[in-house]
Protein backbone atom coordinates (compact mmCIF):
# COMPACT_ATOMS: atom_id res chain seq x y z
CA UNK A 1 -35.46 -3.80 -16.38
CA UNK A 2 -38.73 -2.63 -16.97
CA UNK A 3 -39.68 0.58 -17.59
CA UNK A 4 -42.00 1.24 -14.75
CA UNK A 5 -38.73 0.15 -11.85
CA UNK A 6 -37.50 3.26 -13.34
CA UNK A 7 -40.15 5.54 -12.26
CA UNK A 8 -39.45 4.23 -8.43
CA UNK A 9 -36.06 5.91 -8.34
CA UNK A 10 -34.55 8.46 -6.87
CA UNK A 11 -32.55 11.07 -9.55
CA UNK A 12 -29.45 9.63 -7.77
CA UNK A 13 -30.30 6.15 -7.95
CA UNK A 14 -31.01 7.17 -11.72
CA UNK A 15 -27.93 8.58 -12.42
CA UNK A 16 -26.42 5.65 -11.10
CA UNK A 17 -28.31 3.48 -13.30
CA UNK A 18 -27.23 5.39 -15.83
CA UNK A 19 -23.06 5.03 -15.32
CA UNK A 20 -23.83 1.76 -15.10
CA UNK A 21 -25.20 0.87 -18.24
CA UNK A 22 -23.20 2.65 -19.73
CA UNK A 23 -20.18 0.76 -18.66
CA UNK A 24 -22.09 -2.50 -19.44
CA UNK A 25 -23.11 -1.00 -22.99
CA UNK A 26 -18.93 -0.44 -23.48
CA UNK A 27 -18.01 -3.79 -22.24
CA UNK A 28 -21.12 -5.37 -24.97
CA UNK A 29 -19.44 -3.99 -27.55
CA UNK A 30 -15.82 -4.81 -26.61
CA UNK A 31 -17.14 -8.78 -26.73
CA UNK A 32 -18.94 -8.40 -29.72
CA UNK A 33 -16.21 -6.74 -31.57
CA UNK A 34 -13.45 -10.07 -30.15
CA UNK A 35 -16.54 -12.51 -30.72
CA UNK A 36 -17.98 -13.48 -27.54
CA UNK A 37 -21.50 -12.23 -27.71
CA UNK A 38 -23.45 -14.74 -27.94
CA UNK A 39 -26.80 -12.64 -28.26
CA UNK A 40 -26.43 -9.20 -29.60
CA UNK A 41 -29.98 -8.35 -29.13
CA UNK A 42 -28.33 -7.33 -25.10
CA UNK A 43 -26.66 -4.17 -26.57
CA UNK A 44 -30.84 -2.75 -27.85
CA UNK A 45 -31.72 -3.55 -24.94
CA UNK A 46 -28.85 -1.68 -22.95
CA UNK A 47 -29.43 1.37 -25.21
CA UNK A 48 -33.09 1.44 -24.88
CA UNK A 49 -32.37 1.33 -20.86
CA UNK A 50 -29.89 4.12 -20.95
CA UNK A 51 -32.99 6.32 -22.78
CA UNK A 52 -35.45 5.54 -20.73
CA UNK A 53 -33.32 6.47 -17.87
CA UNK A 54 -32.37 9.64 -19.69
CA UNK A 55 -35.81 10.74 -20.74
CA UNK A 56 -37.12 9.76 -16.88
CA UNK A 57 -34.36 12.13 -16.00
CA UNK A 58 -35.27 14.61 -18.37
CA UNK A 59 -39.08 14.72 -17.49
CA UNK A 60 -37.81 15.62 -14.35
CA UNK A 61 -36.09 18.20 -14.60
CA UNK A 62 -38.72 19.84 -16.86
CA UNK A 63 -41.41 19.22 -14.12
CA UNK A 64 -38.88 21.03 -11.88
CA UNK A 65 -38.51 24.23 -13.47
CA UNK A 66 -42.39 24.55 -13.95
């Protein structure tokens, strides 16, 4: 997903986002550790997702307590 989609949701939506990545990141590795992967290049990407929705979340939060 691009990085900009991210900016359009709500913290909830976010946190959300971020749960499910996560459990997408877990079942990446499972299939690359039994084989199946047939482009590891997905997990980066996955990662990178899961930071961006972290740091979105994190800019947040410091904008908040300004």
């Amino acid at each position: 997903m691009k990085p900009n989609k991210y900016f359009d949701m709500t913290d909830d939506e976010l946190l959300a986002q971020e749960k499910e990545l996560k459990a997408e990141l877990f079942n990446l590795r499972f299939q690359m550790a039994t084989g199946q992967l047939s482009n590891p290049l997905v997990i980066r990407d996955t990662r990178r997702n899961i930071a961006r929705v972290k740091t979105i979340l994190r800019q947040r939060q410091i904008k908040a307590q300004a």
